[in-house]
PDB file of N, CA and C in Angstrom:
ATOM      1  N   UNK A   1      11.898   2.677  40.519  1.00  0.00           N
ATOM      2  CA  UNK A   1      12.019   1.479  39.687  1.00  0.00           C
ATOM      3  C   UNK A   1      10.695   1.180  38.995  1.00  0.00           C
ATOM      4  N   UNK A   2       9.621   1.003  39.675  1.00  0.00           N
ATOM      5  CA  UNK A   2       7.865   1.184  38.778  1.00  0.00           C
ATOM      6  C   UNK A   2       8.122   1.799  37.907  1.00  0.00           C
ATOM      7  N   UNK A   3       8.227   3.487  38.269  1.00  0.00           N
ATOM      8  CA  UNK A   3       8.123   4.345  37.355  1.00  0.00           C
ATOM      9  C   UNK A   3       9.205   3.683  35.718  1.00  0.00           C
ATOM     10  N   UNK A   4      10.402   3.365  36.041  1.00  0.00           N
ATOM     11  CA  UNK A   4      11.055   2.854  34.832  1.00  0.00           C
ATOM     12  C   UNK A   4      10.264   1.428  34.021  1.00  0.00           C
ATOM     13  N   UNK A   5       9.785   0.895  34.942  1.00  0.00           N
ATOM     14  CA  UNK A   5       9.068  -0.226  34.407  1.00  0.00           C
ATOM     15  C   UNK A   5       7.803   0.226  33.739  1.00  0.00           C
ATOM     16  N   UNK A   6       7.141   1.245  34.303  1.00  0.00           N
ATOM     17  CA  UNK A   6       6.157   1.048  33.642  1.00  0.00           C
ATOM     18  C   UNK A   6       6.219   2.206  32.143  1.00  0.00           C
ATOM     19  N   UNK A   7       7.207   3.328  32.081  1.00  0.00           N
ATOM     20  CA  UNK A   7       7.657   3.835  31.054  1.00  0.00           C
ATOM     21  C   UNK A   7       7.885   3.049  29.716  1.00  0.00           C
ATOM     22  N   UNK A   8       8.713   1.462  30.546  1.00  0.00           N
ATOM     23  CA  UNK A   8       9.405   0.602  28.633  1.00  0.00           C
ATOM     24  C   UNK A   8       8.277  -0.245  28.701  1.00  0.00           C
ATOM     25  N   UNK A   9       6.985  -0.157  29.979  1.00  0.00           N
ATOM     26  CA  UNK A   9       5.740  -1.297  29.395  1.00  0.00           C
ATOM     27  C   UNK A   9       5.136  -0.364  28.131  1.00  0.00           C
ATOM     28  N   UNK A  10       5.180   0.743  28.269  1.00  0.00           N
ATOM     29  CA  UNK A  10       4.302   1.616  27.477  1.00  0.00           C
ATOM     30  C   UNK A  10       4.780   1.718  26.413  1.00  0.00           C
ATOM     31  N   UNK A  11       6.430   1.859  26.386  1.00  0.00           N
ATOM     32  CA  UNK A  11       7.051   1.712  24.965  1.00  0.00           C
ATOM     33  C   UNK A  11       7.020   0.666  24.296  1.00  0.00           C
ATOM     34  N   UNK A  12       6.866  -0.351  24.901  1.00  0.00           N
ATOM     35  CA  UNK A  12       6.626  -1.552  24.205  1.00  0.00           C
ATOM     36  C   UNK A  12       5.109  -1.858  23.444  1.00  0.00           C
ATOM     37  N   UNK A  13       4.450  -1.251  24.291  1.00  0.00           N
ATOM     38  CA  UNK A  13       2.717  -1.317  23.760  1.00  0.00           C
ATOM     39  C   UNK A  13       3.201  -0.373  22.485  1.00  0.00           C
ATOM     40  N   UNK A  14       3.424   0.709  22.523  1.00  0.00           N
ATOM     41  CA  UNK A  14       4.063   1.896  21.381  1.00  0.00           C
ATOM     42  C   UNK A  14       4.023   0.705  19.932  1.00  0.00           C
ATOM     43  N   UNK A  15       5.233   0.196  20.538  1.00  0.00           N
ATOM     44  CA  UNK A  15       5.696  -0.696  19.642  1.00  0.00           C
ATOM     45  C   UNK A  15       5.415  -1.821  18.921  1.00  0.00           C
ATOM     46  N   UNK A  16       4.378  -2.458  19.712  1.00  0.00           N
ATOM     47  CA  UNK A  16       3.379  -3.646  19.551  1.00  0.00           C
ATOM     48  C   UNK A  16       2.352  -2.848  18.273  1.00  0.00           C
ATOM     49  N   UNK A  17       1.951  -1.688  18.882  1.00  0.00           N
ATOM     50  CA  UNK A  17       0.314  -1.151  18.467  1.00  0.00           C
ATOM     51  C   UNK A  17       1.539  -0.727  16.888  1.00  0.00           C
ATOM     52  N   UNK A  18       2.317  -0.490  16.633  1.00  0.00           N
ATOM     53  CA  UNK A  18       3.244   0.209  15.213  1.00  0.00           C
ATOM     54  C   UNK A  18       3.163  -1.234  14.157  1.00  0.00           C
ATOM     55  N   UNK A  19       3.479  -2.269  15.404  1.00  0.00           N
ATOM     56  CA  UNK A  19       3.936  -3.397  14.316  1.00  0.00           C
ATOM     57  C   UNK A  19       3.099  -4.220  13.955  1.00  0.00           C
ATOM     58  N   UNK A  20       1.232  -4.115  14.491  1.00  0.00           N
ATOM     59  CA  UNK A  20       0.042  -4.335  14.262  1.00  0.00           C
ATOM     60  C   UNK A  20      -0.058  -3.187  12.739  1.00  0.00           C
ATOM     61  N   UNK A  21      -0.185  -2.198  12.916  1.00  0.00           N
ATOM     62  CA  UNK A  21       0.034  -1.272  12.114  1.00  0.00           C
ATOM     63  C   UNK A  21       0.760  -1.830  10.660  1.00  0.00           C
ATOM     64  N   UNK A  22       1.811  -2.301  10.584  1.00  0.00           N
ATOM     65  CA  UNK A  22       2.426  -2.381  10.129  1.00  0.00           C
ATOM     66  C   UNK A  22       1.701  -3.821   8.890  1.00  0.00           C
ATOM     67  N   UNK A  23       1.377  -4.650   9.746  1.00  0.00           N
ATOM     68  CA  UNK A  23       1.211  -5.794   9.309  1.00  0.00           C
ATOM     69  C   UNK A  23      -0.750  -5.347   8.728  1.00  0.00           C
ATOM     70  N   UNK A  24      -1.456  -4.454   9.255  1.00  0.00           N
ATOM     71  CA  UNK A  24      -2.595  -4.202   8.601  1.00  0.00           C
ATOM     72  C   UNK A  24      -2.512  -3.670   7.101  1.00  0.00           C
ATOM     73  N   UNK A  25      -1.160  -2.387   7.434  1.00  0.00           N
ATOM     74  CA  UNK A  25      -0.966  -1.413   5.975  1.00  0.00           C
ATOM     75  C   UNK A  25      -0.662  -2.351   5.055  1.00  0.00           C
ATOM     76  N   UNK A  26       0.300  -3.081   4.975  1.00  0.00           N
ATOM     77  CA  UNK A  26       0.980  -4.145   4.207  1.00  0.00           C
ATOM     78  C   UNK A  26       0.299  -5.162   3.948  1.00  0.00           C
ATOM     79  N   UNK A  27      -0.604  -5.425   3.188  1.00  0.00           N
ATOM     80  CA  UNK A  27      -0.606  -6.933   2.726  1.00  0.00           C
ATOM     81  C   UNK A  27      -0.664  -7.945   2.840  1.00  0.00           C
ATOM     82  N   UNK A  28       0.779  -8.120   2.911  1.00  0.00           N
ATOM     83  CA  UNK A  28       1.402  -9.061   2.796  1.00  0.00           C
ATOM     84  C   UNK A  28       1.800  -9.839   3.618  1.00  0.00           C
ATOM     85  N   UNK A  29       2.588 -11.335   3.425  1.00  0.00           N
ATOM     86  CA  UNK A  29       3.030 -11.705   4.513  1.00  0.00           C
ATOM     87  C   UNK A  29       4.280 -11.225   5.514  1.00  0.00           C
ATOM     88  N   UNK A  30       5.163 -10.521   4.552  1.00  0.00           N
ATOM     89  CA  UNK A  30       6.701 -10.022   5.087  1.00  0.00           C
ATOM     90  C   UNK A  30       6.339  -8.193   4.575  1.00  0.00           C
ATOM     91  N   UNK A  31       6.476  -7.182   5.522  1.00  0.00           N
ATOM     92  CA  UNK A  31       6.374  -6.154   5.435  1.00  0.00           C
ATOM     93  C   UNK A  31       7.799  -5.194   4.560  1.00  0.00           C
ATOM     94  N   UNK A  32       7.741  -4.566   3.831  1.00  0.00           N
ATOM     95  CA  UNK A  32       9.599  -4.205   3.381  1.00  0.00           C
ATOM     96  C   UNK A  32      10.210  -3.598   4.857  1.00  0.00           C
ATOM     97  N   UNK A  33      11.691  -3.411   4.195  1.00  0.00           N
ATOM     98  CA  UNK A  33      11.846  -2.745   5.553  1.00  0.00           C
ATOM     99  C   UNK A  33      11.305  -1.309   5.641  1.00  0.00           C
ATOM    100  N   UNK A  34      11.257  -0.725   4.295  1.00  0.00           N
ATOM    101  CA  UNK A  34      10.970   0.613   4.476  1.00  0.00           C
ATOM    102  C   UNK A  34       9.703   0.872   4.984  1.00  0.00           C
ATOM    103  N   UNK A  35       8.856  -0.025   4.765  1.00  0.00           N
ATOM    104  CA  UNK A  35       7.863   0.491   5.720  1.00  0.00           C
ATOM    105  C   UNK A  35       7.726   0.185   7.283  1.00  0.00           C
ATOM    106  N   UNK A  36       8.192  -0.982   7.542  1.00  0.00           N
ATOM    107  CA  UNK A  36       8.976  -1.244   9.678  1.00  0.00           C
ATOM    108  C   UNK A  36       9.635  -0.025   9.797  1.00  0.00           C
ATOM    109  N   UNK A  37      10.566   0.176   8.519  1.00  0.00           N
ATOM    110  CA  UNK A  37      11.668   2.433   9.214  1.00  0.00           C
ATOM    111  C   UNK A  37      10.113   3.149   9.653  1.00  0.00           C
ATOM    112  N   UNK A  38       9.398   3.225   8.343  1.00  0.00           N
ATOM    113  CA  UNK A  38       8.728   4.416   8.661  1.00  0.00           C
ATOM    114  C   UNK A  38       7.826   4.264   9.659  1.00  0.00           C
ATOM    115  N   UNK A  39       7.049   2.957  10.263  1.00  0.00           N
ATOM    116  CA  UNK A  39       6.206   3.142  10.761  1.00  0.00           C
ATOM    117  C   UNK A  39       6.877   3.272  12.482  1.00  0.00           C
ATOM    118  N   UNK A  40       7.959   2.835  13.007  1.00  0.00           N
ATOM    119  CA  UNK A  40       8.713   1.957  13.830  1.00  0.00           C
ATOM    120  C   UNK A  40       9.458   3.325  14.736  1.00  0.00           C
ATOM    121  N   UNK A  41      10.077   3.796  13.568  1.00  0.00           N
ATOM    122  CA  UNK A  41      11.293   4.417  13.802  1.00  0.00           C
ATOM    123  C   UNK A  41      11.180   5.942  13.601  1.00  0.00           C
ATOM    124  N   UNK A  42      10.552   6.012  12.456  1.00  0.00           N
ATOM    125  CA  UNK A  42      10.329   7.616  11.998  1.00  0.00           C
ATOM    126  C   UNK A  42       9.698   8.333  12.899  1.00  0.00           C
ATOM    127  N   UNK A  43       8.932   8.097  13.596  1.00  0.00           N
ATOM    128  CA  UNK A  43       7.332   8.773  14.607  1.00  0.00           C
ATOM    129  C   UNK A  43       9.146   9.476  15.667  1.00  0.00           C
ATOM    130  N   UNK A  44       9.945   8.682  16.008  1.00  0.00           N
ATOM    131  CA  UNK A  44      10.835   9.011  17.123  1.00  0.00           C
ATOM    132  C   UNK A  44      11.825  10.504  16.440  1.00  0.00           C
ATOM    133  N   UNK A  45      11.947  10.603  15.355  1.00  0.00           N
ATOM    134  CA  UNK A  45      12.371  11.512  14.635  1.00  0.00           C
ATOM    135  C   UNK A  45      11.326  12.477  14.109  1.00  0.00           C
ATOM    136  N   UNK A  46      12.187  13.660  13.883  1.00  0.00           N
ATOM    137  CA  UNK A  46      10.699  15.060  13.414  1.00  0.00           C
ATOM    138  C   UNK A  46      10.824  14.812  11.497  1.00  0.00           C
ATOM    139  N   UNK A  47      12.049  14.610  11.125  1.00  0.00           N
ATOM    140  CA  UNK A  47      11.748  14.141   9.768  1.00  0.00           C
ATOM    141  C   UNK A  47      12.942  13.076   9.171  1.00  0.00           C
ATOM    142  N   UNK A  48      11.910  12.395   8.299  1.00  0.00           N
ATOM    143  CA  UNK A  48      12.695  11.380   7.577  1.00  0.00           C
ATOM    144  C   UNK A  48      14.377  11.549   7.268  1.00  0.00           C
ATOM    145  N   UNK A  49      14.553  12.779   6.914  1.00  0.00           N
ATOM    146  CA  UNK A  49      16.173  13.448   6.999  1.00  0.00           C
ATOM    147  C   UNK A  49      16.597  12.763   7.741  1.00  0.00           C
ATOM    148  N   UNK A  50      16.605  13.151   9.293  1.00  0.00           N
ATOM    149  CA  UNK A  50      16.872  13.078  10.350  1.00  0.00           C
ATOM    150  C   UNK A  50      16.991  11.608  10.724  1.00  0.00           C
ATOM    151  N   UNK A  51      16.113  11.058   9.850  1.00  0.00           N
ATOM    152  CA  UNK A  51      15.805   9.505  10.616  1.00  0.00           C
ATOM    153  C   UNK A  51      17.790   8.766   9.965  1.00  0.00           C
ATOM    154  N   UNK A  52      17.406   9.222   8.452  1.00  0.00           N
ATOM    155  CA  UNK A  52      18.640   8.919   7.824  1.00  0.00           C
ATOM    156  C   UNK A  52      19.460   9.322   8.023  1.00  0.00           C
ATOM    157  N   UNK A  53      20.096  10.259   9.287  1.00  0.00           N
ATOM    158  CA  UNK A  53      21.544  10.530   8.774  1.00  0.00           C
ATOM    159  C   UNK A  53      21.604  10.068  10.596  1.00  0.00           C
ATOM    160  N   UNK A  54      20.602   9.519  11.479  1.00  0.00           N
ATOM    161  CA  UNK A  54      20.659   8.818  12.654  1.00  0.00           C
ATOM    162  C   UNK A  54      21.753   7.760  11.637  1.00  0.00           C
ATOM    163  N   UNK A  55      20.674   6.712  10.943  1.00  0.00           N
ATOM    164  CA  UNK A  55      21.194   5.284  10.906  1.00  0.00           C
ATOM    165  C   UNK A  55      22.857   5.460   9.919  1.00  0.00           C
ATOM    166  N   UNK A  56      23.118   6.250   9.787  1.00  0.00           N
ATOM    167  CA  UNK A  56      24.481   6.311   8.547  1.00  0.00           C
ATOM    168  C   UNK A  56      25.359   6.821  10.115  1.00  0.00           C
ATOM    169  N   UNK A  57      25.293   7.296  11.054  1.00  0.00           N
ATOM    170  CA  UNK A  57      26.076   7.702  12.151  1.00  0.00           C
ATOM    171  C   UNK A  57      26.384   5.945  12.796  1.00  0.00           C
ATOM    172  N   UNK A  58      25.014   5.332  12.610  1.00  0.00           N
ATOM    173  CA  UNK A  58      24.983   3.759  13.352  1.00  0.00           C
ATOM    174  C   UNK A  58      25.924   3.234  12.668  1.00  0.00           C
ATOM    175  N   UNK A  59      25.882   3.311  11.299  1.00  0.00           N
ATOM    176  CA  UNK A  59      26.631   2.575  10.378  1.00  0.00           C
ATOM    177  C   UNK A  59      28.140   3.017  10.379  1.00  0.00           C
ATOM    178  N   UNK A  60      28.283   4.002  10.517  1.00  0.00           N
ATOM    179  CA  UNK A  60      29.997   4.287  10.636  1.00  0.00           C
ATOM    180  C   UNK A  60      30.099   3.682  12.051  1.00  0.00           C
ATOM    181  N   UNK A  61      29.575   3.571  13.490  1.00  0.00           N
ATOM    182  CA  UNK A  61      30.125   3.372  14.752  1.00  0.00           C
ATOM    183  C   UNK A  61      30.156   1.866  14.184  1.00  0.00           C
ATOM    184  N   UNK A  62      29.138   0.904  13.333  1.00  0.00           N
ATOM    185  CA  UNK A  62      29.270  -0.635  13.621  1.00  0.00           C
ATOM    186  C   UNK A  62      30.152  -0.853  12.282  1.00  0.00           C
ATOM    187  N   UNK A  63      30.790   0.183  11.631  1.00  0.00           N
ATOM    188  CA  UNK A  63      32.408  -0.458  10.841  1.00  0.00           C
ATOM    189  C   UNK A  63      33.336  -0.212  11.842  1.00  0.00           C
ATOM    190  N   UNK A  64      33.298   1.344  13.057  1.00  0.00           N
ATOM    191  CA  UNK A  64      34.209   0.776  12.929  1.00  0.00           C
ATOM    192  C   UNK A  64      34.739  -0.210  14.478  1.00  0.00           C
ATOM    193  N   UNK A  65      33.649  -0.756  14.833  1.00  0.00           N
ATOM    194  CA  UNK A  65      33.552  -2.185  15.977  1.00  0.00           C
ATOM    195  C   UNK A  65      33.913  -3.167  15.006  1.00  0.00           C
ATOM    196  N   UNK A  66      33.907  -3.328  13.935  1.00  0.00           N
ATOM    197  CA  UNK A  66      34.305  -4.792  12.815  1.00  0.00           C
ATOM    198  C   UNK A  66      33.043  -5.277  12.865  1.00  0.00           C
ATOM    199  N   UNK A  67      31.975  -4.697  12.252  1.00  0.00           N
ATOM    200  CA  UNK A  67      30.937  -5.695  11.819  1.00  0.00           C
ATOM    201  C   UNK A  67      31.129  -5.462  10.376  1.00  0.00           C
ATOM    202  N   UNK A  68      31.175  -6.123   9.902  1.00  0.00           N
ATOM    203  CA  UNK A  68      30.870  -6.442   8.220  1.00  0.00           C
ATOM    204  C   UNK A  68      29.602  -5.973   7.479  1.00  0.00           C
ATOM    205  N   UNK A  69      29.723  -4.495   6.447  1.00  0.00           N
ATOM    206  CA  UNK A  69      28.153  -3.928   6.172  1.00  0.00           C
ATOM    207  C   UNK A  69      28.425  -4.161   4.887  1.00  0.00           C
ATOM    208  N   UNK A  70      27.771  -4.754   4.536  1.00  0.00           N
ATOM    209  CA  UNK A  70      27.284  -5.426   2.757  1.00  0.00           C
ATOM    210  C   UNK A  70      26.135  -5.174   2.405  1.00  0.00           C
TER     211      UNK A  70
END
C-alpha cells in the first residue's frame, strides 16, 4: 500500500512540476488547451499521433455513455 502511495505522490509532483511549466511558458493568465495537451499529456505518449487518436477513442466511449460532445 506505501509503495502505491508513494508512486501517485510522485505522479502528482510529475504533474504539479508540468503545470508550473505550463503557467511559466505561457504568459498569460489562462494557458490554451493545446499547450496543458502538450505539456500534461503528451510526455505519457511517444508521439503527438498517438496522443490524438488516444483522445478520439475517449470521445467515441463518452458518446456512446450519453455525454453530449459539442
Amino acid at each position: 500500500i506505501s509503495a502505491d502511495r508513494s508512486n501517485s505522490d510522485s505522479g502528482r509532483q510529475v504533474n504539479e512540476d508540468r503545470i508550473m511549466t505550463i503557467s511559466r511558458v505561457n504568459n498569460e493568465s489562462t494557458p490554451t488547451a493545446s499547450t496543458c495537451i502538450k505539456i500534461l499529456f503528451l510526455p505519457c505518449y511517444k508521439t503527438e499521433k498517438k496522443l490524438i487518436s488516444m483522445f478520439n477513442v475517449a470521445l467515441k466511449y463518452m458518446e456512446r455513455c450519453g455525454f453530449a460532445i459539442v
